[in-house]
PDB file of N, CA and C in Angstrom:
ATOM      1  N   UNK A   1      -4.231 101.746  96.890  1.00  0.00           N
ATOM      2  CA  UNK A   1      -4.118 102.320  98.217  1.00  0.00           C
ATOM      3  C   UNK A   1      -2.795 103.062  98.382  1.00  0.00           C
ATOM      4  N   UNK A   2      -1.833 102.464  97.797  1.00  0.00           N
ATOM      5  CA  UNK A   2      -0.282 102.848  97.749  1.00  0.00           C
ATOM      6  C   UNK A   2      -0.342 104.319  97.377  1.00  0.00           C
ATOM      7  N   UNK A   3      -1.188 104.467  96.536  1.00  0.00           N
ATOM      8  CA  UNK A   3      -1.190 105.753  95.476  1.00  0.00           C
ATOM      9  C   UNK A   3      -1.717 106.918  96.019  1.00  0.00           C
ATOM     10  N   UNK A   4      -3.238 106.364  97.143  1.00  0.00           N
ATOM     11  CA  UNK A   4      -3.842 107.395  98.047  1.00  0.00           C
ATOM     12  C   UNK A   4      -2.738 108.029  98.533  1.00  0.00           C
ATOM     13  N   UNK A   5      -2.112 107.025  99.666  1.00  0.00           N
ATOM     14  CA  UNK A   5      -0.553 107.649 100.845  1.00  0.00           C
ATOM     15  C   UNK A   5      -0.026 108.536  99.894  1.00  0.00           C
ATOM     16  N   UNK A   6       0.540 108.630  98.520  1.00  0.00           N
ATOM     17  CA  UNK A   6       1.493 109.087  97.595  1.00  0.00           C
ATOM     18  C   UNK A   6       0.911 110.435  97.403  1.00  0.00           C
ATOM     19  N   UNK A   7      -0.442 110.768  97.332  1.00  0.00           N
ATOM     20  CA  UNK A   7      -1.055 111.670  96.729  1.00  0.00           C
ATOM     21  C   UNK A   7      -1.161 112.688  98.147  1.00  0.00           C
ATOM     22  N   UNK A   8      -1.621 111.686  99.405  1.00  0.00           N
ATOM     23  CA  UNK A   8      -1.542 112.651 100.667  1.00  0.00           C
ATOM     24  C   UNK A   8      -0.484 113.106 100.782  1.00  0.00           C
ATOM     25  N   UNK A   9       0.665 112.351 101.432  1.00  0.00           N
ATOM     26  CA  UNK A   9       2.001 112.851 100.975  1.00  0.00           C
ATOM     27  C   UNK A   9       2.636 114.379 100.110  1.00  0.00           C
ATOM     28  N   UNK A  10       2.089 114.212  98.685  1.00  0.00           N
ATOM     29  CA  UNK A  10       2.249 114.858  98.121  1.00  0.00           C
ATOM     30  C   UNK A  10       1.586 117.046  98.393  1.00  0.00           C
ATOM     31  N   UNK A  11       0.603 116.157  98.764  1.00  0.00           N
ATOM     32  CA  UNK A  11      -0.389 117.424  98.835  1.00  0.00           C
ATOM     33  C   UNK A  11       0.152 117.912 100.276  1.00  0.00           C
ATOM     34  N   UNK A  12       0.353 117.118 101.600  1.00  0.00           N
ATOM     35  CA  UNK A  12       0.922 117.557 102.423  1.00  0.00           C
ATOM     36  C   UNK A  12       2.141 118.227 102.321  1.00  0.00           C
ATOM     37  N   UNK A  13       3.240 118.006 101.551  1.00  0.00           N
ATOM     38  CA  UNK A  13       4.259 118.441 101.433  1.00  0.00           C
ATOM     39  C   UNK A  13       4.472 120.191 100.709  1.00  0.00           C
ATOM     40  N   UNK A  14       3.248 120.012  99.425  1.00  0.00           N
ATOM     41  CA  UNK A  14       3.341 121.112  98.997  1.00  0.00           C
ATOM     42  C   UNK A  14       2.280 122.230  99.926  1.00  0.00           C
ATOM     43  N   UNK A  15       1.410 121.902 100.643  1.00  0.00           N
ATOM     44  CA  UNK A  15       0.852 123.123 101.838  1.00  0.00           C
ATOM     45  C   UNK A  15       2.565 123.178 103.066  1.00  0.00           C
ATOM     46  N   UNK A  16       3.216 122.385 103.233  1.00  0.00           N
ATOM     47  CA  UNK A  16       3.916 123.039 104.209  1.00  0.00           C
ATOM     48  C   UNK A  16       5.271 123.921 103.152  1.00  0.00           C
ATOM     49  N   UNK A  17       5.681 123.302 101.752  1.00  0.00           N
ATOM     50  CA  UNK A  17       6.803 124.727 101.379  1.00  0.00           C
ATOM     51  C   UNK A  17       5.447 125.199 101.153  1.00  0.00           C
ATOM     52  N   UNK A  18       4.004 125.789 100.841  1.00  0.00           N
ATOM     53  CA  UNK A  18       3.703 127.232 100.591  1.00  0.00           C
ATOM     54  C   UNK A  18       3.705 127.986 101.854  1.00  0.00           C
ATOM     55  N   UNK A  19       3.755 127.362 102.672  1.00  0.00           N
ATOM     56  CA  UNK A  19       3.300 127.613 103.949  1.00  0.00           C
ATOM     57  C   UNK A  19       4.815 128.284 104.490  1.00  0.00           C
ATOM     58  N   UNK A  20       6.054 127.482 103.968  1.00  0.00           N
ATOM     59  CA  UNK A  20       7.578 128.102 104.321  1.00  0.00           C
ATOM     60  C   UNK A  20       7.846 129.185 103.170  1.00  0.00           C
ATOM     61  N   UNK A  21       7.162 129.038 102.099  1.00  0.00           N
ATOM     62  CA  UNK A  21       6.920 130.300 100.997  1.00  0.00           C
ATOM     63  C   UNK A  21       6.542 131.577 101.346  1.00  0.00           C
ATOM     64  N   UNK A  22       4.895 131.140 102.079  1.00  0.00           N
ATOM     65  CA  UNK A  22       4.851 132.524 102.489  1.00  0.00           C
ATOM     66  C   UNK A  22       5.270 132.954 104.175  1.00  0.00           C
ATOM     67  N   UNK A  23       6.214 132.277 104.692  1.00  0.00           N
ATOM     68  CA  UNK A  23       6.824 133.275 106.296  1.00  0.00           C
ATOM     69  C   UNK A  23       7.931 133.649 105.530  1.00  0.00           C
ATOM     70  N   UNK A  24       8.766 132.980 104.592  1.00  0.00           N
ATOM     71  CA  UNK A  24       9.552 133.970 103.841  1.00  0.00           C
ATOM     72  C   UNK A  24       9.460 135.317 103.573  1.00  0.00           C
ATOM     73  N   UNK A  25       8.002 135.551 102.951  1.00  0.00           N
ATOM     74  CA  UNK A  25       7.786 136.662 102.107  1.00  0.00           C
ATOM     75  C   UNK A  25       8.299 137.982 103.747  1.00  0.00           C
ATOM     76  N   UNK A  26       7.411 137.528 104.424  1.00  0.00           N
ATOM     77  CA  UNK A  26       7.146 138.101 105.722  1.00  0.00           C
ATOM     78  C   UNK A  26       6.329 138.905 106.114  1.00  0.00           C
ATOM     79  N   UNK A  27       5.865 140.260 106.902  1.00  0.00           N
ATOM     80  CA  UNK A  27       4.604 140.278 107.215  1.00  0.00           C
ATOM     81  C   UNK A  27       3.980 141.015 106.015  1.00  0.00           C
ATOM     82  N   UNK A  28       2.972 141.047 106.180  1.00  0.00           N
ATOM     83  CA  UNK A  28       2.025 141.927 104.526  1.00  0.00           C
ATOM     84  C   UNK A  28       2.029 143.289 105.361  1.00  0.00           C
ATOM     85  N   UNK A  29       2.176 143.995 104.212  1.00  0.00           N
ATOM     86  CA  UNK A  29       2.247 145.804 104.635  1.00  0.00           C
ATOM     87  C   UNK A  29       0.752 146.290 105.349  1.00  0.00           C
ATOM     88  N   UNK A  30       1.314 147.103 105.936  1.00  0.00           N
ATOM     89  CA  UNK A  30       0.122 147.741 106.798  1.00  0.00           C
ATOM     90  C   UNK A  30      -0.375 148.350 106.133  1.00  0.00           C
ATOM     91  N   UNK A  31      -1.832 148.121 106.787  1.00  0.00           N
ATOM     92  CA  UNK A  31      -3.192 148.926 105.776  1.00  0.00           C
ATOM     93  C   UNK A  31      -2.833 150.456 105.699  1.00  0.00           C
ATOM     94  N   UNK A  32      -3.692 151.305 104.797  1.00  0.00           N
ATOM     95  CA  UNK A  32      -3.025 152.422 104.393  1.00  0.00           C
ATOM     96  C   UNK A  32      -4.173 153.367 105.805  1.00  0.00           C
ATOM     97  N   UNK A  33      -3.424 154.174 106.202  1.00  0.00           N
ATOM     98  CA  UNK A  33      -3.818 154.724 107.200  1.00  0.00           C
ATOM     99  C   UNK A  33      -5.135 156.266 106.896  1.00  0.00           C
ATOM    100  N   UNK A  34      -6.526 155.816 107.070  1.00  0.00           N
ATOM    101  CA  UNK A  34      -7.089 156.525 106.701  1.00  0.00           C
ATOM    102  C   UNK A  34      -7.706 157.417 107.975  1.00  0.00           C
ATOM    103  N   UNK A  35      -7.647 159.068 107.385  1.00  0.00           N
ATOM    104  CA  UNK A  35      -7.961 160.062 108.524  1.00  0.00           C
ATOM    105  C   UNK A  35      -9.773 160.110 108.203  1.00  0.00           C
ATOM    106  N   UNK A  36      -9.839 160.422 109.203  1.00  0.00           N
ATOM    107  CA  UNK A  36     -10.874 160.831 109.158  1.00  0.00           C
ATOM    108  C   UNK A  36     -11.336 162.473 109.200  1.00  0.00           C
ATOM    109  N   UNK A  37     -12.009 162.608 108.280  1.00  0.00           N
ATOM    110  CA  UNK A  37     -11.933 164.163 107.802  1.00  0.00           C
ATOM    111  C   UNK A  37     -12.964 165.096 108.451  1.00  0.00           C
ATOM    112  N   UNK A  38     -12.525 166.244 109.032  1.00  0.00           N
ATOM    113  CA  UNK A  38     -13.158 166.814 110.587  1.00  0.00           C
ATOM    114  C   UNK A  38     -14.438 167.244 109.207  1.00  0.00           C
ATOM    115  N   UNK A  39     -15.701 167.409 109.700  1.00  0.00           N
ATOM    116  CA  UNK A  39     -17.006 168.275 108.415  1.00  0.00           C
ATOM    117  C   UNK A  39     -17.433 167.545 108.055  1.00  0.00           C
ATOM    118  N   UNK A  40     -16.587 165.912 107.497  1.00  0.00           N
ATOM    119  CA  UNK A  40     -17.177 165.591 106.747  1.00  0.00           C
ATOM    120  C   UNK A  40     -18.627 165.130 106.076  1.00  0.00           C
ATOM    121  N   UNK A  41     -19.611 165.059 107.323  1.00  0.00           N
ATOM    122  CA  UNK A  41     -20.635 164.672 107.106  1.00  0.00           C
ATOM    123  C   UNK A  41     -21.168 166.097 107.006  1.00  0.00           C
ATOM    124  N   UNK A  42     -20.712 167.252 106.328  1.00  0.00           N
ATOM    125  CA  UNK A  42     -20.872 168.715 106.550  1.00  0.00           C
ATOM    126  C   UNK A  42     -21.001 169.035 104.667  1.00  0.00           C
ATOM    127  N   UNK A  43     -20.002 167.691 104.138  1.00  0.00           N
ATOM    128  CA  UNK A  43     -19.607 168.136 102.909  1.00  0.00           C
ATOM    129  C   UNK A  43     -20.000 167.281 102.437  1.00  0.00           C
ATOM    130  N   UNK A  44     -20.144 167.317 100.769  1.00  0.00           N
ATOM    131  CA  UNK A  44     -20.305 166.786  99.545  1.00  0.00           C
ATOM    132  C   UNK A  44     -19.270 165.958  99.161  1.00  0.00           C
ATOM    133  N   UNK A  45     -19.649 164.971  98.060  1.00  0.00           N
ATOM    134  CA  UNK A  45     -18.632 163.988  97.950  1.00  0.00           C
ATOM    135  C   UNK A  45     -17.306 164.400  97.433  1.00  0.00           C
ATOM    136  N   UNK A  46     -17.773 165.550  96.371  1.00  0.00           N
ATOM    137  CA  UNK A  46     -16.844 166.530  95.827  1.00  0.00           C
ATOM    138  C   UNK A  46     -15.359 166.785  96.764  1.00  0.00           C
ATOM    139  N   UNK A  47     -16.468 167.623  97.019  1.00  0.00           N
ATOM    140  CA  UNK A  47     -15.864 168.436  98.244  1.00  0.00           C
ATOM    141  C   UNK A  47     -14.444 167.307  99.546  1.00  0.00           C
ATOM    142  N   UNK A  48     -14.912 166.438  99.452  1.00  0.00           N
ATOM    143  CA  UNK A  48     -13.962 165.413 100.496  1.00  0.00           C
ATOM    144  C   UNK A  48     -13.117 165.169  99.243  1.00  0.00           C
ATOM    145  N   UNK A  49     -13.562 164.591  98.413  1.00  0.00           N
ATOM    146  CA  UNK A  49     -11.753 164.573  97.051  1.00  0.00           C
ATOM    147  C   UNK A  49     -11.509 165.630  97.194  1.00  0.00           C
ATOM    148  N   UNK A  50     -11.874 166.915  97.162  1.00  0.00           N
ATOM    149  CA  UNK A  50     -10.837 167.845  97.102  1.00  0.00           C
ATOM    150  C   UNK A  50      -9.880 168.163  98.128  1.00  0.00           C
ATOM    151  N   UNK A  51     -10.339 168.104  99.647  1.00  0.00           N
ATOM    152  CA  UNK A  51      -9.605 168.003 100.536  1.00  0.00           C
ATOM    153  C   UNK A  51      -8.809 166.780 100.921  1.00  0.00           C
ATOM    154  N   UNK A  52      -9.185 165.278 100.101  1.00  0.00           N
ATOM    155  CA  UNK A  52      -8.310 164.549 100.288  1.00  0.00           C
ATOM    156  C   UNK A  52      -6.937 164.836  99.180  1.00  0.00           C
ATOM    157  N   UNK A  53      -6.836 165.470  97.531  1.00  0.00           N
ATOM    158  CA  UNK A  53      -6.476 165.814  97.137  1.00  0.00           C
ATOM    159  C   UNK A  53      -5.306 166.694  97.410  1.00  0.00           C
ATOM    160  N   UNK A  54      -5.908 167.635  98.160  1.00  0.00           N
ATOM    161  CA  UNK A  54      -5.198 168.470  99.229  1.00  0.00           C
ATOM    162  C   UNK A  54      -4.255 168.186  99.811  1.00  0.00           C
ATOM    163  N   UNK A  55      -4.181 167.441 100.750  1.00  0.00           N
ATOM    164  CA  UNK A  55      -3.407 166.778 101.786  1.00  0.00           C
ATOM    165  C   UNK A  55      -2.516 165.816 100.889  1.00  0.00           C
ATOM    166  N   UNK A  56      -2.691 165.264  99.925  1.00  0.00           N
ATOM    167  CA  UNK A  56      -1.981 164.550  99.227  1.00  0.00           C
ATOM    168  C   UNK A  56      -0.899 165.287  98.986  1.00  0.00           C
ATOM    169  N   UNK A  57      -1.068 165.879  97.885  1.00  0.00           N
ATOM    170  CA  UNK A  57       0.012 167.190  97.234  1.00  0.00           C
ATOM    171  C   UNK A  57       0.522 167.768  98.607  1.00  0.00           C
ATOM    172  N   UNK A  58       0.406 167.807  99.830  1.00  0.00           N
ATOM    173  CA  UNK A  58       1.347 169.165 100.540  1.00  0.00           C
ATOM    174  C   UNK A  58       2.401 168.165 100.598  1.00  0.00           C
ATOM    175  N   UNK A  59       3.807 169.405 100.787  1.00  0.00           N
ATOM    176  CA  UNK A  59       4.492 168.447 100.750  1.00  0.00           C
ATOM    177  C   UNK A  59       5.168 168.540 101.562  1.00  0.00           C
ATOM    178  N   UNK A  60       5.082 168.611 103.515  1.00  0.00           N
ATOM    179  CA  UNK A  60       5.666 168.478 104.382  1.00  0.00           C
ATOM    180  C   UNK A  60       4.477 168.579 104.873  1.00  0.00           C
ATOM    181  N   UNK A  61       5.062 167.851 106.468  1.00  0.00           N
ATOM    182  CA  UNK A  61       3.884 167.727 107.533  1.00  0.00           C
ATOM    183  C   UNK A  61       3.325 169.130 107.758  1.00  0.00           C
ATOM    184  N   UNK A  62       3.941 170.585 107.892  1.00  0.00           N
ATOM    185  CA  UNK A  62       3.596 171.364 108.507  1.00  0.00           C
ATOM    186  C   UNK A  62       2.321 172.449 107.484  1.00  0.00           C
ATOM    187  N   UNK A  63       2.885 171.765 105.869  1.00  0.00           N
ATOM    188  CA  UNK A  63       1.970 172.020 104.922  1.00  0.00           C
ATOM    189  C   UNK A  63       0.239 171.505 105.561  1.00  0.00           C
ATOM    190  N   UNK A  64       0.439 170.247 105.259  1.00  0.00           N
ATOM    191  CA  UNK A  64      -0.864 169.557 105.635  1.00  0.00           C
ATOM    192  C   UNK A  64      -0.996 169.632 106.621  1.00  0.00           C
ATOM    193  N   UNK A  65      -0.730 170.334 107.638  1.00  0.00           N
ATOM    194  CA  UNK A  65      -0.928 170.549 109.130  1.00  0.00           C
ATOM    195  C   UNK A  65      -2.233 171.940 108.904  1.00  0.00           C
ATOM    196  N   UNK A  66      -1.601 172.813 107.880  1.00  0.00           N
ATOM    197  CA  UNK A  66      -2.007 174.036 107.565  1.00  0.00           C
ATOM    198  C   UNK A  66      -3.369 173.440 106.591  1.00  0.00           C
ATOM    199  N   UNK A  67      -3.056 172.754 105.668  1.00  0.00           N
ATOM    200  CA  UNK A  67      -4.394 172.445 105.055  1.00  0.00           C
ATOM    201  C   UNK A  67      -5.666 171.876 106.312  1.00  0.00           C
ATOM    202  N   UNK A  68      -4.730 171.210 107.083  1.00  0.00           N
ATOM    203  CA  UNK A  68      -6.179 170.730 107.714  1.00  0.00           C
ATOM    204  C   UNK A  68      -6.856 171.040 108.726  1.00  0.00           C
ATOM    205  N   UNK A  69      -5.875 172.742 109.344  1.00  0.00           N
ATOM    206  CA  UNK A  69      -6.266 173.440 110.230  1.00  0.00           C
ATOM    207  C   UNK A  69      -7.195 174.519 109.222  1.00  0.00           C
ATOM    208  N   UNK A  70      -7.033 174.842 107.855  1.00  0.00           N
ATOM    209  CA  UNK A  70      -7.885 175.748 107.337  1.00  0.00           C
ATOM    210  C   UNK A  70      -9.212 175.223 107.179  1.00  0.00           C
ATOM    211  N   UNK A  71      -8.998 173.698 106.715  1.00  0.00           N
ATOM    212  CA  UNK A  71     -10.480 173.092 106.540  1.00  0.00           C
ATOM    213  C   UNK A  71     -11.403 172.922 107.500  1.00  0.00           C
ATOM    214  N   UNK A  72     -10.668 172.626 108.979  1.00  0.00           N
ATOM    215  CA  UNK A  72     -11.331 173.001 110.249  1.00  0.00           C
ATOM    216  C   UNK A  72     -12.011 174.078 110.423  1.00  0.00           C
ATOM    217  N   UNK A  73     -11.392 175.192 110.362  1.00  0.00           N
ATOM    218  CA  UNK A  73     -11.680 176.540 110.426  1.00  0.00           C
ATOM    219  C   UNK A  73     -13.351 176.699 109.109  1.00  0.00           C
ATOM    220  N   UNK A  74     -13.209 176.240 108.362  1.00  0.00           N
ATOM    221  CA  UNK A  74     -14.294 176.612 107.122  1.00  0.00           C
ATOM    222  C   UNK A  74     -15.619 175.205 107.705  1.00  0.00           C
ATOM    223  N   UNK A  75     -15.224 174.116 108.193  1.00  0.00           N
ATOM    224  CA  UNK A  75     -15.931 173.701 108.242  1.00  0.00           C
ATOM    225  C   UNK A  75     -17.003 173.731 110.120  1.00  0.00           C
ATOM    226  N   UNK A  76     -15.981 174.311 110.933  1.00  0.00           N
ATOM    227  CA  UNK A  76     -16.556 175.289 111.988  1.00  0.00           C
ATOM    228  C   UNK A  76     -17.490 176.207 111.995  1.00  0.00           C
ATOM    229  N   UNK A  77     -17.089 176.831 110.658  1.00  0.00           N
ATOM    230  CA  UNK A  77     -18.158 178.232 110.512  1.00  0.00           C
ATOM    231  C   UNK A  77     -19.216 177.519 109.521  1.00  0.00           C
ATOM    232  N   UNK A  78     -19.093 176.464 108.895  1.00  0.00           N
ATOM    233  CA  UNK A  78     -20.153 176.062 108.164  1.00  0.00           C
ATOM    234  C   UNK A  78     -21.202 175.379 108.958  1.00  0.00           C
ATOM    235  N   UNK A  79     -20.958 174.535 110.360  1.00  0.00           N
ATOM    236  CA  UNK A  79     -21.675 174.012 111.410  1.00  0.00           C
ATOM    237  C   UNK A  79     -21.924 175.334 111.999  1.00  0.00           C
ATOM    238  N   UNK A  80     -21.335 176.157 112.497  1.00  0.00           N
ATOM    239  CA  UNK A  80     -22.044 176.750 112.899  1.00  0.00           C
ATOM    240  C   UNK A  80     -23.354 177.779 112.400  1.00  0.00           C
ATOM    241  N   UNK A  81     -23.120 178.294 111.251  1.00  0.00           N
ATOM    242  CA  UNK A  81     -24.277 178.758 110.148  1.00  0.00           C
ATOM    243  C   UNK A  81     -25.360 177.488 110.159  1.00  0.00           C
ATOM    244  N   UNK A  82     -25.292 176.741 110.127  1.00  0.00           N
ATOM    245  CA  UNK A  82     -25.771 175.180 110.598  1.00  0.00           C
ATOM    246  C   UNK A  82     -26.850 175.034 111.895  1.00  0.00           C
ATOM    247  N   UNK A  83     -26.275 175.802 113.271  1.00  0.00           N
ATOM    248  CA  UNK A  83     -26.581 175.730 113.744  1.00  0.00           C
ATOM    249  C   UNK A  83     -26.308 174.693 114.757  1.00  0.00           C
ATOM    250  N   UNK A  84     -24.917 173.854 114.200  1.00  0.00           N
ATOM    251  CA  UNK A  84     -24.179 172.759 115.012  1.00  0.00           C
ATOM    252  C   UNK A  84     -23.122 172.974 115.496  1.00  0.00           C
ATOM    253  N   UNK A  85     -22.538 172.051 115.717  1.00  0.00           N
ATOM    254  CA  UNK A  85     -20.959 172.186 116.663  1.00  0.00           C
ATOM    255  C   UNK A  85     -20.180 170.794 116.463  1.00  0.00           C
ATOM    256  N   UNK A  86     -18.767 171.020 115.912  1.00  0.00           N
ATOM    257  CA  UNK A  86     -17.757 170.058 115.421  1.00  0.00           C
ATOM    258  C   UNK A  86     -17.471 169.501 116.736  1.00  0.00           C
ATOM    259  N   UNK A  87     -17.062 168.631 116.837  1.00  0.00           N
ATOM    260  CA  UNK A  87     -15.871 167.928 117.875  1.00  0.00           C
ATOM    261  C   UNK A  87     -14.957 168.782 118.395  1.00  0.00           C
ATOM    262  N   UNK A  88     -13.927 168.775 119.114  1.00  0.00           N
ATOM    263  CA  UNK A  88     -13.005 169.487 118.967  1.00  0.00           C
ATOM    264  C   UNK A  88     -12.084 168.811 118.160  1.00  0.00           C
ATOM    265  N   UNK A  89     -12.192 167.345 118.689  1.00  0.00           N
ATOM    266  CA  UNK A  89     -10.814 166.567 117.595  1.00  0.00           C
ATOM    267  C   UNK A  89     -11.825 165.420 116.693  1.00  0.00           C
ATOM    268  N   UNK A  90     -10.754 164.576 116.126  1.00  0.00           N
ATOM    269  CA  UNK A  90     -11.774 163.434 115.297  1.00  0.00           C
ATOM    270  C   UNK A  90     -11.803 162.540 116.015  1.00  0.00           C
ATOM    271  N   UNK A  91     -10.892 162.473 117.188  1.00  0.00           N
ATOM    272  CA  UNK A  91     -10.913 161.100 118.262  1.00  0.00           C
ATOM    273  C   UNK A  91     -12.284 161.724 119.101  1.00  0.00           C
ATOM    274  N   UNK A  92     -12.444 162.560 119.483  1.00  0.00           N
ATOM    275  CA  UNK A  92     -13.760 162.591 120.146  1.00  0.00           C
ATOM    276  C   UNK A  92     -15.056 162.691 119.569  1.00  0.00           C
ATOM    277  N   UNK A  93     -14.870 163.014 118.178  1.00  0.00           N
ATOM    278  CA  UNK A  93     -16.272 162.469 117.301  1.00  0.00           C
ATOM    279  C   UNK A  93     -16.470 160.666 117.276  1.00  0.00           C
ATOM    280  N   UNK A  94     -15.414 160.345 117.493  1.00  0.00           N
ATOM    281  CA  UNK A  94     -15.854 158.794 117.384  1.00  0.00           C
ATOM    282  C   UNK A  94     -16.166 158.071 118.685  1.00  0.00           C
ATOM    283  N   UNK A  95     -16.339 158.608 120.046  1.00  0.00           N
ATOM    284  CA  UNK A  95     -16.552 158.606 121.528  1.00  0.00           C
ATOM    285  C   UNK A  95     -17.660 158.378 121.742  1.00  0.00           C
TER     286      UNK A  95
END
């Protein structure tokens, strides 16, 4: 019986240091922030790596500002040849 207590004990002790182990570490990194890509249900699977590709490589905001105002623009005229109509933004496609 002595040995049960010893073993609870034991096992209790090591959940509270993992437990002071991990608030050490501290918080876990934030998820990676994914856009949602204006067309996309316009385009091929291809086609979305390449524009995620895109945006990767620019290399200032005002770059990828420009990539993702051109892809707007191509994928506007592709809904509309379509016969559809984009959002204006990606927050109101998800509304």
């Amino acid at each position: 019986m002595k040995a049960v207590f010893q073993i609870a004990i034991s096992i209790a002790a090591a959940a509270a240091m993992a437990a002071a182990a991990i608030d050490a570490i501290g918080e876990p990194p934030a998820p990676v922030k994914r856009e949602i890509i204006p067309g996309s249900e316009l385009m091929t699977s291809q086609e979305r790596e390449r524009y995620r590709q895109r945006i990767r490589a620019a290399q200032a905001p005002e770059e990828e500002r420009k990539v993702r105002d051109d892809h707007v623009k191509q994928m506007r005229e592709r809904a509309r040849l379509r016969g559809l109509r984009l959002p204006e933004s990606p927050a109101a496609a998800q509304k």
